[in-house]
PDB file of N, CA and C in Angstrom:
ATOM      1  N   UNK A   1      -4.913 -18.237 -10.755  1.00  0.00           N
ATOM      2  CA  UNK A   1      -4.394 -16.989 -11.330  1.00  0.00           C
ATOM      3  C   UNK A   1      -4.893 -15.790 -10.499  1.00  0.00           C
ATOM      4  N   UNK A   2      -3.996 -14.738 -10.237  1.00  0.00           N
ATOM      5  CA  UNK A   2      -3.922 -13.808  -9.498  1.00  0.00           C
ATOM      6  C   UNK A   2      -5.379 -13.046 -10.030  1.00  0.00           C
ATOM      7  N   UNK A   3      -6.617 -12.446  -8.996  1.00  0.00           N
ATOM      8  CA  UNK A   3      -7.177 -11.452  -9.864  1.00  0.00           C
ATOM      9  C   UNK A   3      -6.631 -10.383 -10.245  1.00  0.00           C
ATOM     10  N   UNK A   4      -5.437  -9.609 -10.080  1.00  0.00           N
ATOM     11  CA  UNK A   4      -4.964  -8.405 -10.549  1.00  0.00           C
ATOM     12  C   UNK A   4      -3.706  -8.676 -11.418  1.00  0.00           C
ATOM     13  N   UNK A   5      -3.013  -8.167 -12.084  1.00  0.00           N
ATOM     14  CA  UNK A   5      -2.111  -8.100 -13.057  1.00  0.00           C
ATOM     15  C   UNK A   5      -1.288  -7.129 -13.221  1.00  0.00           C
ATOM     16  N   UNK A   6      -0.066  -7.199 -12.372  1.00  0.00           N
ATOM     17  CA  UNK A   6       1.121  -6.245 -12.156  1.00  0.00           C
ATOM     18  C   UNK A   6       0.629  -5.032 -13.699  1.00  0.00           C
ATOM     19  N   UNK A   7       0.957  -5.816 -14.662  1.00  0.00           N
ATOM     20  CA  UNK A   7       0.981  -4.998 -16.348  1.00  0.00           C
ATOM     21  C   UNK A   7      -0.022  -3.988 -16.128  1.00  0.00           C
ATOM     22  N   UNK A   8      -1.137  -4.146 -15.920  1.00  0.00           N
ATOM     23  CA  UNK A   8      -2.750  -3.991 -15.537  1.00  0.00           C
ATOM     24  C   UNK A   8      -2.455  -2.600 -14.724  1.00  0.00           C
ATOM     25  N   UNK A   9      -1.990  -2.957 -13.346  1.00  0.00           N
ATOM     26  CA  UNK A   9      -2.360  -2.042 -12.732  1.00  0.00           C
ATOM     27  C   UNK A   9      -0.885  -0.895 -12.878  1.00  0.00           C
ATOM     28  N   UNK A  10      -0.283  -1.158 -13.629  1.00  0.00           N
ATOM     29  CA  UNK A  10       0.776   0.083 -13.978  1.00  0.00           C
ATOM     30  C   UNK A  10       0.343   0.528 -14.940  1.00  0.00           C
ATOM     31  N   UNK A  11      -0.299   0.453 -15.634  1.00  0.00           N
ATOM     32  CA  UNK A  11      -1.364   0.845 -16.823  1.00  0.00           C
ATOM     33  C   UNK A  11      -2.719   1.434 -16.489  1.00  0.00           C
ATOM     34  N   UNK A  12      -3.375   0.933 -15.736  1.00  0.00           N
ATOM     35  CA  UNK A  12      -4.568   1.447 -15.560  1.00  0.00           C
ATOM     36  C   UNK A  12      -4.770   1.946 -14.283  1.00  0.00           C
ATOM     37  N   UNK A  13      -4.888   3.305 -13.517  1.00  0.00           N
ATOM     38  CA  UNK A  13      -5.157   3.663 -12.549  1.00  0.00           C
ATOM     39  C   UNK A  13      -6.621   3.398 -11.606  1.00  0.00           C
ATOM     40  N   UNK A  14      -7.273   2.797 -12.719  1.00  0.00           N
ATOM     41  CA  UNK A  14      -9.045   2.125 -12.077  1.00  0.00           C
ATOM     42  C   UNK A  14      -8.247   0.561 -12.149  1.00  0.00           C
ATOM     43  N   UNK A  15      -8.574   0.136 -11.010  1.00  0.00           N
ATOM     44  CA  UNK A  15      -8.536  -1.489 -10.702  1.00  0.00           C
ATOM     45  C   UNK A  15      -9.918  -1.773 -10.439  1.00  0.00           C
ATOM     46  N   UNK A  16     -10.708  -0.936 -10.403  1.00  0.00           N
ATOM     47  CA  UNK A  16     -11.918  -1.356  -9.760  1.00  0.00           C
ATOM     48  C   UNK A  16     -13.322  -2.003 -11.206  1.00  0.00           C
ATOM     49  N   UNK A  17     -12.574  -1.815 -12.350  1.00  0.00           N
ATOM     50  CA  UNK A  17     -13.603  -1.628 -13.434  1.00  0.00           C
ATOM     51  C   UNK A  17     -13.234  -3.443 -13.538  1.00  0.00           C
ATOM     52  N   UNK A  18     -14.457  -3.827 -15.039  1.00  0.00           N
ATOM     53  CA  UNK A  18     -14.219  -5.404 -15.274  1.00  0.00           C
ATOM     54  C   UNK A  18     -13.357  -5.602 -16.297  1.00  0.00           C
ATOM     55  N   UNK A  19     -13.113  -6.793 -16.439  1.00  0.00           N
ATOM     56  CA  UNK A  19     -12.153  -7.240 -17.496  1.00  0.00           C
ATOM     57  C   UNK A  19     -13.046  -6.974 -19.325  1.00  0.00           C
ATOM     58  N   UNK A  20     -14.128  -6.794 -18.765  1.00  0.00           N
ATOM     59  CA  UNK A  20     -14.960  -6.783 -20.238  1.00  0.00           C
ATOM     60  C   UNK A  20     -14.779  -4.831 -20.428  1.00  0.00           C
ATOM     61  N   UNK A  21     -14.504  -4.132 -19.840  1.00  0.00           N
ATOM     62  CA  UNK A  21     -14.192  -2.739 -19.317  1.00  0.00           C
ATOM     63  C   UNK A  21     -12.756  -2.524 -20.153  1.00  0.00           C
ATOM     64  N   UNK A  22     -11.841  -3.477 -19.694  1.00  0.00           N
ATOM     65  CA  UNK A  22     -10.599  -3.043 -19.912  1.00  0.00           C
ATOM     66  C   UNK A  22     -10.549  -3.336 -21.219  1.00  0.00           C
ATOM     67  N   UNK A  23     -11.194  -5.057 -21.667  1.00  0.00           N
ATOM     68  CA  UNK A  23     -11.081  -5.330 -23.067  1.00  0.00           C
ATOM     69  C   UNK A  23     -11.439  -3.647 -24.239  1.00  0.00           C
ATOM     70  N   UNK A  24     -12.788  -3.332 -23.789  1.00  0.00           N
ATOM     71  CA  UNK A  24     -13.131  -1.840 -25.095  1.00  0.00           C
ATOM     72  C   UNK A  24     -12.405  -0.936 -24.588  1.00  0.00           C
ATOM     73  N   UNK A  25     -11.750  -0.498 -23.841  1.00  0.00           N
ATOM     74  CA  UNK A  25     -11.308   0.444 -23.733  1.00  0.00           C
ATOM     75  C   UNK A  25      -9.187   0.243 -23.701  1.00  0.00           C
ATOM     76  N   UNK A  26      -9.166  -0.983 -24.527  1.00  0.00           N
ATOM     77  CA  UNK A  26      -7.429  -1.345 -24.457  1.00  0.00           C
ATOM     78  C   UNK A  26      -6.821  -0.267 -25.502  1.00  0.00           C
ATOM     79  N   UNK A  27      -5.855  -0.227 -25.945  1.00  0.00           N
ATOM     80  CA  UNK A  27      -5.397   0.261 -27.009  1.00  0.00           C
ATOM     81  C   UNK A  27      -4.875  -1.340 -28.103  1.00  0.00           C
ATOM     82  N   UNK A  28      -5.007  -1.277 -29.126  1.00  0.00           N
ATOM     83  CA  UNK A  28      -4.881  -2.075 -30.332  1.00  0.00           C
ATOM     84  C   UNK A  28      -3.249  -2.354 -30.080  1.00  0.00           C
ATOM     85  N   UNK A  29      -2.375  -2.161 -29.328  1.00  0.00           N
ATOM     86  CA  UNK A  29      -1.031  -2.194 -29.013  1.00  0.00           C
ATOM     87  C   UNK A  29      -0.779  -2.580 -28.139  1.00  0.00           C
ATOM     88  N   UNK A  30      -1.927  -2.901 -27.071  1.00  0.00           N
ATOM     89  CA  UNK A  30      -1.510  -3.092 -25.479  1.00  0.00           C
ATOM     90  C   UNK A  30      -1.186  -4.538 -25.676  1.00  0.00           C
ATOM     91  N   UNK A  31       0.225  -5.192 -24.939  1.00  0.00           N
ATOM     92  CA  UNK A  31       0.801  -6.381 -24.682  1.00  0.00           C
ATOM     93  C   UNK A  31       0.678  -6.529 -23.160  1.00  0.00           C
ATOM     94  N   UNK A  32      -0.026  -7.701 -22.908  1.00  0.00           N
ATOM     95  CA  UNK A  32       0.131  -8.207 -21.324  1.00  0.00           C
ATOM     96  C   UNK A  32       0.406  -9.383 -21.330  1.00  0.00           C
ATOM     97  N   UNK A  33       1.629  -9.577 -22.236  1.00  0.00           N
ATOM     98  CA  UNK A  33       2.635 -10.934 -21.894  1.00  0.00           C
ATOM     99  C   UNK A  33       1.902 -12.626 -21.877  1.00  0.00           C
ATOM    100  N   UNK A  34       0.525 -12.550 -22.695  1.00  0.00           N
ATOM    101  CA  UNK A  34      -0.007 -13.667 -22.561  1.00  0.00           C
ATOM    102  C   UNK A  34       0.330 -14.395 -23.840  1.00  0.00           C
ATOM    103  N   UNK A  35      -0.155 -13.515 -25.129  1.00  0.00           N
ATOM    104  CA  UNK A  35       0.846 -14.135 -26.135  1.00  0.00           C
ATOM    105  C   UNK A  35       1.746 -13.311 -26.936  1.00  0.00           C
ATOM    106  N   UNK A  36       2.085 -13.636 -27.848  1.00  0.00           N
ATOM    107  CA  UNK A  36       2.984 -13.027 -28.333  1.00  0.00           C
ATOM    108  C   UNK A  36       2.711 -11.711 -28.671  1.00  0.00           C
ATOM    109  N   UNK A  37       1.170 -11.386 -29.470  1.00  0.00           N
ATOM    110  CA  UNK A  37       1.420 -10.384 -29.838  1.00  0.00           C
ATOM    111  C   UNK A  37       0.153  -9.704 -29.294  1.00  0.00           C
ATOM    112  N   UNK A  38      -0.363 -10.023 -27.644  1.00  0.00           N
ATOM    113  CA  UNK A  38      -0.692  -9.504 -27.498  1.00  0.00           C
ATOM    114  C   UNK A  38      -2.104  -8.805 -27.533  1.00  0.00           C
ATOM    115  N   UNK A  39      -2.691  -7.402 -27.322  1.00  0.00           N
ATOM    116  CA  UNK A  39      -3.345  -6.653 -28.062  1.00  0.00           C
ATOM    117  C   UNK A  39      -4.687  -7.614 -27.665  1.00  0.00           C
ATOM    118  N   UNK A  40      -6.228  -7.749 -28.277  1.00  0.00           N
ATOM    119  CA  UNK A  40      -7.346  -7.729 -27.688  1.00  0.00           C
ATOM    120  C   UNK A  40      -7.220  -8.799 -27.677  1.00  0.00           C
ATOM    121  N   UNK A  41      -6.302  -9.902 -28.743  1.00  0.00           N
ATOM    122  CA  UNK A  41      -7.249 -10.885 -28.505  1.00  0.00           C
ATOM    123  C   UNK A  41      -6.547 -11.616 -27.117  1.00  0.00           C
ATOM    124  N   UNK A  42      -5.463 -11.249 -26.229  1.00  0.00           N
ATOM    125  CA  UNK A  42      -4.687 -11.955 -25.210  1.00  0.00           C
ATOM    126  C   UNK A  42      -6.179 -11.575 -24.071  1.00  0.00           C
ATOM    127  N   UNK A  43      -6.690 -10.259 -24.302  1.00  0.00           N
ATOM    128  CA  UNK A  43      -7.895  -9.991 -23.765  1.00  0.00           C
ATOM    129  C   UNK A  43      -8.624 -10.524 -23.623  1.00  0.00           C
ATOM    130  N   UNK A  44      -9.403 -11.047 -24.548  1.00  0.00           N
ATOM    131  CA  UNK A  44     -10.253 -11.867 -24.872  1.00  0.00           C
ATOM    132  C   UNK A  44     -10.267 -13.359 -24.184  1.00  0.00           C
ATOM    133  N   UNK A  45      -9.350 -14.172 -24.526  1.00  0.00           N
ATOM    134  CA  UNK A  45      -8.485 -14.922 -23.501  1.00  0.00           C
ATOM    135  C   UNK A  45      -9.176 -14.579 -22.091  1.00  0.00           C
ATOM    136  N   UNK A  46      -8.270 -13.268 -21.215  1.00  0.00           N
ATOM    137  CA  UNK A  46      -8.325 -13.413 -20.109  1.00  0.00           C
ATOM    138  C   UNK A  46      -9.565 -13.061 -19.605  1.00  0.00           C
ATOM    139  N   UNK A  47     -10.525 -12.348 -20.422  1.00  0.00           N
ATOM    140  CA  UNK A  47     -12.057 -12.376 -19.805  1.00  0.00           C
ATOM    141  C   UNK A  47     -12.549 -13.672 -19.676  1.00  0.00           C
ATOM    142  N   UNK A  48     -11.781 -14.582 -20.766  1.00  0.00           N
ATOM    143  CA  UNK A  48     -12.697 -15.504 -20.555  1.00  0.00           C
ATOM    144  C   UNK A  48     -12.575 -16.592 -19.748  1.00  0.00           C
ATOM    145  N   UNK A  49     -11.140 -16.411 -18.953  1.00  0.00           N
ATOM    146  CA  UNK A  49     -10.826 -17.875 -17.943  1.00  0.00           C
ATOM    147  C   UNK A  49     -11.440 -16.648 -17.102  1.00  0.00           C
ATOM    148  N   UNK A  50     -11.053 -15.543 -16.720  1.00  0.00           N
ATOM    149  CA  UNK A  50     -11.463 -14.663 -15.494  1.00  0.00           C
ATOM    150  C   UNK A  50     -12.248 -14.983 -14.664  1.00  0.00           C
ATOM    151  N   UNK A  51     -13.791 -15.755 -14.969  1.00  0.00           N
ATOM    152  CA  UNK A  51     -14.640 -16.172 -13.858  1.00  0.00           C
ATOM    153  C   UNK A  51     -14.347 -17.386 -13.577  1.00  0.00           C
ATOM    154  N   UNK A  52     -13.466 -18.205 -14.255  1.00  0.00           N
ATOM    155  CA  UNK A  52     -12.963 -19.402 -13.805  1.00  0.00           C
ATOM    156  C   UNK A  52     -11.995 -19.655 -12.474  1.00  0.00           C
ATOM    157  N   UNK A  53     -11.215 -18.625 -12.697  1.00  0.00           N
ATOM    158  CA  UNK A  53     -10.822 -18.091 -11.400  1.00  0.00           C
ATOM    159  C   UNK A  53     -10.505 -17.936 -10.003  1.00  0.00           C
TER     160      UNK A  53
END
């Protein structure tokens, strides 16, 4: 899996911060197409394969 995320970086102008960064600071609405609905916990998710990587 790619480290960056098309969704990600049209959204967030820092690419440089961590995925544990983006998780507190998401909005309760943000969808990045992992599941359906989205929002922290698709987050959560991707911090956590992230160092798998």
């Amino acid at each position: 899996m790619p480290r960056g995320f098309r969704v990600l970086d049209g959204l967030r102008p820092r690419t440089t911060e961590t995925a544990s960064s983006r998780i507190l600071r998401r909005p309760d609405n943000y969808d990045d197409g992992l599941t359906p609905g989205g929002n922290l916990h698709a987050g959560l998710i991707r911090a956590l394969r992230h160092p798998v990587c």
